[in-house]
N, C-alpha and C. Protein backbone atom coordinates (compact mmCIF):
# COMPACT_ATOMS: atom_id res chain seq x y z
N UNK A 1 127.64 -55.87 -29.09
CA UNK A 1 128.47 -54.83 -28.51
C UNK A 1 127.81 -54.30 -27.24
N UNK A 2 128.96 -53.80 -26.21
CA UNK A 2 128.14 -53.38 -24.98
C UNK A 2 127.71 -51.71 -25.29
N UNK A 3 126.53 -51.73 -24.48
CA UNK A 3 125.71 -50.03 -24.40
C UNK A 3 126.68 -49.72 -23.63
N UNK A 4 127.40 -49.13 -23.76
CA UNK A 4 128.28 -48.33 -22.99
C UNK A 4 127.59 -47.05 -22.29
N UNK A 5 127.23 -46.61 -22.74
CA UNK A 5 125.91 -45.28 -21.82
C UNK A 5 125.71 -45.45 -20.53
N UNK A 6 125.26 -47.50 -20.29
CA UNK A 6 125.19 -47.38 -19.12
C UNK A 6 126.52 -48.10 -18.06
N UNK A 7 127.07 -48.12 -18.30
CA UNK A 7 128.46 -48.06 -17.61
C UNK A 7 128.65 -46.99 -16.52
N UNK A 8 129.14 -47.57 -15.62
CA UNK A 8 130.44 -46.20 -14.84
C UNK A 8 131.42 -46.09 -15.61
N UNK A 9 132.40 -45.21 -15.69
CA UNK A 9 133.62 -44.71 -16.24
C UNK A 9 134.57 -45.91 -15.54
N UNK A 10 134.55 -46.45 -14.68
CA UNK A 10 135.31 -47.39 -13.44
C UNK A 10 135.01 -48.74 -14.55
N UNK A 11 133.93 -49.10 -14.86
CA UNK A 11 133.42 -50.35 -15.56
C UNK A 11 133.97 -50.15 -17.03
N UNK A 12 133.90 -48.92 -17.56
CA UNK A 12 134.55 -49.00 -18.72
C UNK A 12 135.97 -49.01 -18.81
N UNK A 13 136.69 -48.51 -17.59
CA UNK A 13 138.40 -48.79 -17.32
C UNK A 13 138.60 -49.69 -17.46
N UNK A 14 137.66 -50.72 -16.44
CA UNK A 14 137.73 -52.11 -16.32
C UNK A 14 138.11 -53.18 -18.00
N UNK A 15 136.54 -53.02 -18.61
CA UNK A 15 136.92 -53.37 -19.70
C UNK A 15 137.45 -53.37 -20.39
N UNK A 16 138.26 -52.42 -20.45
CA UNK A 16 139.22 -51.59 -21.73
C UNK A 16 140.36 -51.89 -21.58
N UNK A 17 140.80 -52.35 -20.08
CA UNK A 17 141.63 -52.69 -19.48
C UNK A 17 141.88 -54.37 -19.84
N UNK A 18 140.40 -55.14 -19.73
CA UNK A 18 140.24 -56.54 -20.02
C UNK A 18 140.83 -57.08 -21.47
N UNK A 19 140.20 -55.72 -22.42
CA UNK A 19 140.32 -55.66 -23.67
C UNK A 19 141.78 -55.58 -24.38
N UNK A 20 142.53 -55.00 -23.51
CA UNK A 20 143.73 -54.27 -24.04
C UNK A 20 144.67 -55.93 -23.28
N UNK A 21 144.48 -56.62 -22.35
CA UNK A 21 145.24 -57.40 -22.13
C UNK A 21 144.82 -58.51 -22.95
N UNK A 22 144.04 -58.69 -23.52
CA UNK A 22 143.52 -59.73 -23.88
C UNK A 22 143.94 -59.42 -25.47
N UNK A 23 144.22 -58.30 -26.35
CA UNK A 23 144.68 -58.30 -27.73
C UNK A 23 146.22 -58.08 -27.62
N UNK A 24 146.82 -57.39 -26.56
CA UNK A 24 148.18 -57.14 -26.34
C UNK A 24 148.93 -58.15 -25.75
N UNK A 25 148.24 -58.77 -24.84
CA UNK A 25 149.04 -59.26 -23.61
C UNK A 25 149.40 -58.14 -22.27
N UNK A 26 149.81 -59.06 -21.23
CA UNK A 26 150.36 -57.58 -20.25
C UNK A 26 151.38 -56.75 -20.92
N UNK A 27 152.26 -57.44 -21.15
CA UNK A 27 153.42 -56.01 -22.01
C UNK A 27 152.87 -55.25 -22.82
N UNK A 28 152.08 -55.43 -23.46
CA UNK A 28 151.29 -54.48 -24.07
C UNK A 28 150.07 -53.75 -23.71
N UNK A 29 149.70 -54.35 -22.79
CA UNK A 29 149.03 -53.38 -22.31
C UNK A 29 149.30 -52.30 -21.38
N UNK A 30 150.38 -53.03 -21.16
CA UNK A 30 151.29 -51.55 -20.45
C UNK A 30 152.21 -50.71 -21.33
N UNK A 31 152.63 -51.10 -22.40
CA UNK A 31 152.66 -50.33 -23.09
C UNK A 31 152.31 -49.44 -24.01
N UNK A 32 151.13 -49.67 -24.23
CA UNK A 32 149.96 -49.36 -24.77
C UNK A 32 149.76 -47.94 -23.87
N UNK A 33 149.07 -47.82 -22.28
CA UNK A 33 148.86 -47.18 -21.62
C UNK A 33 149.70 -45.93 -21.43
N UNK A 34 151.36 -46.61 -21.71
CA UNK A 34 152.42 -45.89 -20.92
C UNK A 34 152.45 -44.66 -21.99
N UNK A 35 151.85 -45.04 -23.64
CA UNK A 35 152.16 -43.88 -24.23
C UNK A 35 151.43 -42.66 -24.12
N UNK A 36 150.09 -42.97 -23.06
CA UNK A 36 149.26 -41.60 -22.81
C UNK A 36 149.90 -41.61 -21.81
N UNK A 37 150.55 -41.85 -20.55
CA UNK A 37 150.67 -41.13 -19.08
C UNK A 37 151.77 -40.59 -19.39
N UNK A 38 151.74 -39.16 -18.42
CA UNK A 38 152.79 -38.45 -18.57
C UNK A 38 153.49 -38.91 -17.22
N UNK A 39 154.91 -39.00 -16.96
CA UNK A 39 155.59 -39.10 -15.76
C UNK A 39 156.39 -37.98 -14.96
N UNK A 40 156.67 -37.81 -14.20
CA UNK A 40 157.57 -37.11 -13.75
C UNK A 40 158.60 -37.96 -12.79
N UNK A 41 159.64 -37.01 -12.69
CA UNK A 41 161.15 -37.43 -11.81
C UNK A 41 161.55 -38.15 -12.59
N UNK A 42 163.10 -38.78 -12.15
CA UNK A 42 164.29 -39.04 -12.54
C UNK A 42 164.21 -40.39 -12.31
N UNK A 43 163.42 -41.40 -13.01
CA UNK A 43 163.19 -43.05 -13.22
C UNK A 43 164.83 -43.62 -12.98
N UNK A 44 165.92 -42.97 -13.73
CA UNK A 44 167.09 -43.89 -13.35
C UNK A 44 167.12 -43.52 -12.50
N UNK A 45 167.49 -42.37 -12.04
CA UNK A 45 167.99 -41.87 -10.68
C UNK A 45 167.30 -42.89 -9.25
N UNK A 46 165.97 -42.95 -9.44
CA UNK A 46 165.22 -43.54 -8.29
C UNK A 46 164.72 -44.94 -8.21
N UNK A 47 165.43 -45.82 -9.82
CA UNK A 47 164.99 -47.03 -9.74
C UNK A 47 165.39 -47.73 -8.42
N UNK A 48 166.44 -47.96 -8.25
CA UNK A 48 166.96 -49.08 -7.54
C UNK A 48 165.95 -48.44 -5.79
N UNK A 49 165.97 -47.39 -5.44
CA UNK A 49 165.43 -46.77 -4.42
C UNK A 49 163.67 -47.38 -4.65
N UNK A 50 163.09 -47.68 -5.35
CA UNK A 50 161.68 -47.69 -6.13
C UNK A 50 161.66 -49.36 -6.01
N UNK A 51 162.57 -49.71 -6.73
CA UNK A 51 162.08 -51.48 -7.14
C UNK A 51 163.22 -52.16 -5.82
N UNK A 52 164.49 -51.48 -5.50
CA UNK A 52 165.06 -52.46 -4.94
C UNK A 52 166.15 -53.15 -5.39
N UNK A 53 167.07 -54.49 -5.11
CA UNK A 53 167.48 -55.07 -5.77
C UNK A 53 166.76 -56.36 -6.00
N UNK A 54 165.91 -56.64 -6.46
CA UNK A 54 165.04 -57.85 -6.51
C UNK A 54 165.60 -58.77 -7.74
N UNK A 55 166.01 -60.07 -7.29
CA UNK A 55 166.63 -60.78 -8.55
C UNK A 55 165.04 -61.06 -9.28
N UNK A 56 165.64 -61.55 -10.73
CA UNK A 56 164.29 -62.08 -12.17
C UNK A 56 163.58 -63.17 -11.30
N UNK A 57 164.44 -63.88 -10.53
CA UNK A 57 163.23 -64.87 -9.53
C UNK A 57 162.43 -64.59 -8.61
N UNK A 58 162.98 -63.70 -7.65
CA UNK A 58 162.23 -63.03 -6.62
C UNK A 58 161.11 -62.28 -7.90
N UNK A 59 161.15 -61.05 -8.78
CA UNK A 59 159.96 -60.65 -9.24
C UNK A 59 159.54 -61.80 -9.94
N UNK A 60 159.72 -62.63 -10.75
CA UNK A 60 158.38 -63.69 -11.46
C UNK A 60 157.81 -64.08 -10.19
N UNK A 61 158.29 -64.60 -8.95
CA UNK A 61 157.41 -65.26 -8.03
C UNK A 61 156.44 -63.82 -7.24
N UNK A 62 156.88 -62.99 -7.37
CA UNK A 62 155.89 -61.98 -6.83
C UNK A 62 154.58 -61.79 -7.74
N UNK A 63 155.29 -61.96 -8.87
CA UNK A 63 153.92 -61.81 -10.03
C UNK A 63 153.30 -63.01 -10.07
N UNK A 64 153.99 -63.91 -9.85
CA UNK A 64 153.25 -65.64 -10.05
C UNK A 64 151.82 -65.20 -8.94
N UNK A 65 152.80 -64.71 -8.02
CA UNK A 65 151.82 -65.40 -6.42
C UNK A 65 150.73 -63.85 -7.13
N UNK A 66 150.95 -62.68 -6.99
CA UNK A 66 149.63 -61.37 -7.16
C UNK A 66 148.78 -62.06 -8.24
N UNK A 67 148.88 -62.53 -9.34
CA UNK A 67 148.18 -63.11 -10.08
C UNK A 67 147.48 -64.27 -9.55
N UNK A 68 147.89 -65.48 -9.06
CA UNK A 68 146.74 -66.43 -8.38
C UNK A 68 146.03 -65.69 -7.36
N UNK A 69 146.82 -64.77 -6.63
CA UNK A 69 145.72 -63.92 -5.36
C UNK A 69 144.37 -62.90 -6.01
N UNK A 70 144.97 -61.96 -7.52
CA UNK A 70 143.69 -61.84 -7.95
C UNK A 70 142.75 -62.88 -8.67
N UNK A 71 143.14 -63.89 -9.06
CA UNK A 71 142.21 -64.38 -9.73
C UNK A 71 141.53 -65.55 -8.62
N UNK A 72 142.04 -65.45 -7.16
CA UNK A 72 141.07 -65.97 -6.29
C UNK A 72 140.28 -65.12 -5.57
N UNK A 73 140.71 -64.02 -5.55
CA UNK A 73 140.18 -62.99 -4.63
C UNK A 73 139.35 -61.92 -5.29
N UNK A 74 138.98 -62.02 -6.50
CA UNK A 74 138.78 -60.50 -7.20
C UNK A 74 138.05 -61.52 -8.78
N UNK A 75 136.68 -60.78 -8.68
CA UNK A 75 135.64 -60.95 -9.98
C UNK A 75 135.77 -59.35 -10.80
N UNK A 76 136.54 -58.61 -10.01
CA UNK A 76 136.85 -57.14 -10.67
C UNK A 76 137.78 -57.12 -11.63
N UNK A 77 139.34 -57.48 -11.26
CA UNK A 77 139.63 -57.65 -12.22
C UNK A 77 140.10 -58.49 -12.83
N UNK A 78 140.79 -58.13 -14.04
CA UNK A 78 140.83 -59.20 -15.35
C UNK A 78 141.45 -60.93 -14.68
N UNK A 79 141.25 -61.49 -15.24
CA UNK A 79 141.38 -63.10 -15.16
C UNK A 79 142.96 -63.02 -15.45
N UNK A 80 143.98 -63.08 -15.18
CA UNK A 80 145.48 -62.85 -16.07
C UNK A 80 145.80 -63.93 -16.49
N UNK A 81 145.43 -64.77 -15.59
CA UNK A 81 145.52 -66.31 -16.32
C UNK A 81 145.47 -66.74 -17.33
N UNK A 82 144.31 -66.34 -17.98
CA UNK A 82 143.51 -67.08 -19.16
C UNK A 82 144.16 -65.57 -20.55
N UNK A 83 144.68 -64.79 -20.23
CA UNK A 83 145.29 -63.62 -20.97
C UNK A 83 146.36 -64.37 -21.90
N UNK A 84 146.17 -64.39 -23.04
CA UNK A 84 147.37 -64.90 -24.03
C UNK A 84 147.90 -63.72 -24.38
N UNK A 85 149.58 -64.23 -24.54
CA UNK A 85 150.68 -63.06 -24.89
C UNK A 85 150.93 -62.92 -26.08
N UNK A 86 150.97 -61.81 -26.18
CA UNK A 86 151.76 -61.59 -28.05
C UNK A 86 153.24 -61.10 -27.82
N UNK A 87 153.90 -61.41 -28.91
CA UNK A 87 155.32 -60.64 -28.63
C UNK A 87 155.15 -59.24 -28.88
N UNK A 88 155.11 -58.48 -28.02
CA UNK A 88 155.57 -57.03 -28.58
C UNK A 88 156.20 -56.09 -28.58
N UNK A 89 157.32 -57.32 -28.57
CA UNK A 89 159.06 -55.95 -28.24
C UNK A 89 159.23 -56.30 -30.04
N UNK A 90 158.73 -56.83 -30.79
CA UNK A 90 158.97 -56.16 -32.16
C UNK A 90 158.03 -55.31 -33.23
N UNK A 91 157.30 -54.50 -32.06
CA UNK A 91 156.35 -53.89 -32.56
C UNK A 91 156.82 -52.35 -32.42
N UNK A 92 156.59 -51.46 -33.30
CA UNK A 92 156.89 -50.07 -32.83
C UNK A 92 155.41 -49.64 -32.33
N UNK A 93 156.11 -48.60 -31.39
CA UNK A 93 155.27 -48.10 -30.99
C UNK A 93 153.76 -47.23 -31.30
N UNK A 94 153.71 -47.15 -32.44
CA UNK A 94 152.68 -46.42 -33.15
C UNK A 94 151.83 -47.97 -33.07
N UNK A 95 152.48 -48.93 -33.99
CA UNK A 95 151.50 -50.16 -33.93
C UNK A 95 150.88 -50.57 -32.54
N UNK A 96 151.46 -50.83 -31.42
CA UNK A 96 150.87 -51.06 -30.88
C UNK A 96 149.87 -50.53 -29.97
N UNK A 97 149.68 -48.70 -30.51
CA UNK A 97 148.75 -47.80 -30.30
C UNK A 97 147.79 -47.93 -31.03
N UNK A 98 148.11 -48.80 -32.47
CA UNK A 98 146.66 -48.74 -33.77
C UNK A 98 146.21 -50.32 -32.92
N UNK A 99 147.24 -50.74 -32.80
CA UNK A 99 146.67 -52.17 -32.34
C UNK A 99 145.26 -52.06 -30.82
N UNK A 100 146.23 -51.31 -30.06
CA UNK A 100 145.03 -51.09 -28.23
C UNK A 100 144.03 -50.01 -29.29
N UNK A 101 144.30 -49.64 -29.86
CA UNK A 101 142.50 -48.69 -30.10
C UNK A 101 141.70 -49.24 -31.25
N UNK A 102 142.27 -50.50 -31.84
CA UNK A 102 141.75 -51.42 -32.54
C UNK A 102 140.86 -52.73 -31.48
N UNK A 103 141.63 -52.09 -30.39
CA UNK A 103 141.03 -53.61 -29.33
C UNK A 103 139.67 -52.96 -28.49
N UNK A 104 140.29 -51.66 -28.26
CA UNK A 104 139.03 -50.98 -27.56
C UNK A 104 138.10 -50.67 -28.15
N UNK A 105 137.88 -49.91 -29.20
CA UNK A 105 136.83 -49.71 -30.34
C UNK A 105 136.00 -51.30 -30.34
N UNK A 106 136.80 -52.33 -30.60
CA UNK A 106 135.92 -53.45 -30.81
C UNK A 106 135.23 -54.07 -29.63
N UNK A 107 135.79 -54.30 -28.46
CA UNK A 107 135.26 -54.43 -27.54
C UNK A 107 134.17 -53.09 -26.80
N UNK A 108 134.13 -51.94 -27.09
CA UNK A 108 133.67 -50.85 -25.91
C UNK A 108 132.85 -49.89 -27.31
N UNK A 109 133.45 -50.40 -28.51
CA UNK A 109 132.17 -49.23 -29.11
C UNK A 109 133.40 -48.09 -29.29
N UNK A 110 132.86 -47.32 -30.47
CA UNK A 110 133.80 -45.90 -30.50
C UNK A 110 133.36 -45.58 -29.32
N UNK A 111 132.35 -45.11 -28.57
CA UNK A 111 132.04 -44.39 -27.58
C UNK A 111 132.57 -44.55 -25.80
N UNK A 112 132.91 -46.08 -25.92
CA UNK A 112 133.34 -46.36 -24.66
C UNK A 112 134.78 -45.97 -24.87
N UNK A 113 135.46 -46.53 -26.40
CA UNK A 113 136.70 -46.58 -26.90
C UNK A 113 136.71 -45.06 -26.29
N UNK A 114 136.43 -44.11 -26.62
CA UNK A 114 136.53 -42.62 -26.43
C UNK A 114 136.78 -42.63 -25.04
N UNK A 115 135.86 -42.85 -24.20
CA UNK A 115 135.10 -42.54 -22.40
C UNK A 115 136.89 -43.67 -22.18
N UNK A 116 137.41 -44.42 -22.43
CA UNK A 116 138.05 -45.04 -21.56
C UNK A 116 139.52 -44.15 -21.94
N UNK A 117 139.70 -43.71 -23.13
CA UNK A 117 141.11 -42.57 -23.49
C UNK A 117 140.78 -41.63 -22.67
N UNK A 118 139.78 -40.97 -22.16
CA UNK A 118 139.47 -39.91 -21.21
C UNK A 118 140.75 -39.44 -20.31
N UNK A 119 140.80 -40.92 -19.38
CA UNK A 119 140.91 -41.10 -18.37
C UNK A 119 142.64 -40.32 -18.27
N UNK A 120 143.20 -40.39 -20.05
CA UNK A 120 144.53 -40.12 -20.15
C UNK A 120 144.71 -38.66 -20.48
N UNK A 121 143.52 -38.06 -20.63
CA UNK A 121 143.59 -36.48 -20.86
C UNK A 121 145.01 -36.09 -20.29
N UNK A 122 145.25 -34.59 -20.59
CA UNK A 122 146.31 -34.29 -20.30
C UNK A 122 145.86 -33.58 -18.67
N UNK A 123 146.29 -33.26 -17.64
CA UNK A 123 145.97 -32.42 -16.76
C UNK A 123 147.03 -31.65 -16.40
N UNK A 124 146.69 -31.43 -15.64
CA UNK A 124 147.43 -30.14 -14.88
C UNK A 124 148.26 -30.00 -13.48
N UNK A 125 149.74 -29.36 -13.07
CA UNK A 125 149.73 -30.11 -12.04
C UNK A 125 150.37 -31.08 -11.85
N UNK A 126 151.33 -31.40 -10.72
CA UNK A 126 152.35 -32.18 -10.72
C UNK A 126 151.53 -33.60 -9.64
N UNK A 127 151.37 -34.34 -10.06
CA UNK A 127 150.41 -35.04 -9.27
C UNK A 127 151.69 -36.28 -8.04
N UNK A 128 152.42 -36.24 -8.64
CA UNK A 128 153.88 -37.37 -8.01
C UNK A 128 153.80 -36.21 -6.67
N UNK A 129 154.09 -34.79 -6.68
CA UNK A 129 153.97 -33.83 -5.27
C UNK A 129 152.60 -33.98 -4.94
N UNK A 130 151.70 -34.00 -5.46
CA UNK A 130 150.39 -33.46 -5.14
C UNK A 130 149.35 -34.75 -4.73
N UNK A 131 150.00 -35.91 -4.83
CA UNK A 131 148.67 -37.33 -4.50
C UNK A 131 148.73 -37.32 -3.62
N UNK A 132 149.51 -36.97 -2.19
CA UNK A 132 149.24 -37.06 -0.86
C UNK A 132 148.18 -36.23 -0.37
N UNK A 133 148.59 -35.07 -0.85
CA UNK A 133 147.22 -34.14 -0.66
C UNK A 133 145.99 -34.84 -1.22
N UNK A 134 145.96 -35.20 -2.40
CA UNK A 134 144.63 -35.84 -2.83
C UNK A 134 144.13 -37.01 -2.55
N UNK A 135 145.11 -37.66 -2.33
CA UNK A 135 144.57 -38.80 -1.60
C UNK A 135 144.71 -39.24 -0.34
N UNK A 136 145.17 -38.19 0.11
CA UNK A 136 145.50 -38.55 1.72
C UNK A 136 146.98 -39.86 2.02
N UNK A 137 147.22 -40.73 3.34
CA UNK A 137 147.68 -41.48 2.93
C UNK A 137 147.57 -42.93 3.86
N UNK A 138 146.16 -43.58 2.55
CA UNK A 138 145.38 -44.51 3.15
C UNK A 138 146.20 -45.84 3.00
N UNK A 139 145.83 -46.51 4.61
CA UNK A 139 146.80 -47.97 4.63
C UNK A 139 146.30 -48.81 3.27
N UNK A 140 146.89 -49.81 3.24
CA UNK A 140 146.53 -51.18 2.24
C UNK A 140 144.87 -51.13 3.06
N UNK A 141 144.80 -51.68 4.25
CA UNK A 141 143.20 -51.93 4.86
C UNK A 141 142.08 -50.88 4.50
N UNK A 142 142.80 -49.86 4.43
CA UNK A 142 141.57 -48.84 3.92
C UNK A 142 141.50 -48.51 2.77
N UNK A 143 142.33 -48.96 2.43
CA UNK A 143 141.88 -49.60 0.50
C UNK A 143 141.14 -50.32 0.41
N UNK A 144 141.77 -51.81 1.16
CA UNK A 144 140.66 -53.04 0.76
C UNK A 144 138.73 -52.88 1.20
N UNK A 145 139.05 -51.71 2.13
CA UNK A 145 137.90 -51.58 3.12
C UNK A 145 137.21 -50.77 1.73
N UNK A 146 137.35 -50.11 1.34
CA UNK A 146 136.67 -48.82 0.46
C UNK A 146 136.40 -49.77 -0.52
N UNK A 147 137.37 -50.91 -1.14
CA UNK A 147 137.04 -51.46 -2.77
C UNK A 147 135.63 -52.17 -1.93
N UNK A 148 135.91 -53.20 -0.90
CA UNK A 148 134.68 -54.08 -0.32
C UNK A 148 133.57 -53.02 -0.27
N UNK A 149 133.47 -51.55 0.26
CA UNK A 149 132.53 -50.88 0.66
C UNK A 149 131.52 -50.83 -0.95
N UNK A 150 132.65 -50.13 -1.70
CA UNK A 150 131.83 -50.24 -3.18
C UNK A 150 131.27 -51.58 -4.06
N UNK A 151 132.08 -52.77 -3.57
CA UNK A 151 131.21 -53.88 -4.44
C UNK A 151 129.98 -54.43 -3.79
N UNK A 152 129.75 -53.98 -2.36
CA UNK A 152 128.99 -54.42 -1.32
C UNK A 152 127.65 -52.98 -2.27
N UNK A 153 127.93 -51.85 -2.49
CA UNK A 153 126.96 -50.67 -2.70
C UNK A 153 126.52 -51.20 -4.45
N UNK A 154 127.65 -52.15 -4.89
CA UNK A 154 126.77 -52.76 -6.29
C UNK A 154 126.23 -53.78 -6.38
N UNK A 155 126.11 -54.25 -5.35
CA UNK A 155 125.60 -55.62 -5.45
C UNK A 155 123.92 -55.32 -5.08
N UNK A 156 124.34 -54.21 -4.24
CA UNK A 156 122.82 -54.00 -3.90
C UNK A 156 121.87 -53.03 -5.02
N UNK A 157 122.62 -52.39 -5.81
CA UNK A 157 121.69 -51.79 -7.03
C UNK A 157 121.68 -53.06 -8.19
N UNK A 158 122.50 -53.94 -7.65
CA UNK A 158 121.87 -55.22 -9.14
C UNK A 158 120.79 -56.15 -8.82
């Protein structure tokens, strides 16, 4: 089992994240997740404004192609490739909450299992109004620039 102690909180997302796709599949691990985040606004109201009209072919090939681009471009995150699926549109939802904290506990330790639910605390604060303020509003490049800045600042403490 990993020492979780010495982890970043970022490394234990990571894993938990690895963990949860890898016992769920992606649908489940997004569904898994979706039952701690809280949302705000009107999802019907703003789908089509949000996603678009994108036919089932146009999105599988968007996901085809983001998936070979992370798994050529990125040792961060998870492999999606090698991720086997479970069905879990016949799972209720409680199960597949015993199921992701059955996956995290085993992979991360009660303790990481704990440190990675953190992240879903409840807060405070409408954050859908409020992420511009907090995060300003940085291009795609000064994203990629900041993730490179930090794997470049770990490579050098390993």
């Amino acid at each position: 089992m990993i020492d979780v102690s010495k982890l970043t909180q970022a490394q234990i997302e990571q894993l938990g994240i690895e963990a949860l796709a890898k016992a769920l599949g992606p649908a489940g691990m997004g569904l898994f997740m979706h039952q701690f985040e809280k949302g705000s606004g009107d999802y019907t109201r703003d789908r089509d404004e949000i996603l678009g009209n994108s036919t089932l072919e146009e999105i599988f090939a968007r996901i085809k192609q983001r998936r070979i681009s992370q798994v050529e471009s990125s040792d961060v995150l998870p492999k999606v490739t090698s991720i086997k699926t479970i069905d879990v549109s016949q799972l209720a939802p409680a199960q597949i909450r015993l199921l992701g904290i059955e996956a995290l506990t085993k992979a991360l330790g009660y303790a990481g299992m704990a440190r990675f639910m953190q992240q879903f605390e409840m807060g405070s604060g409408d954050y859908t109004r409020d992420k511009n303020q907090i995060l300003g509003d940085p291009t795609v490049e000064e994203i990629f620039a900041e993730i490179e800045q930090m794997r470049q600042e770990q490579q050098k403490k390993a």
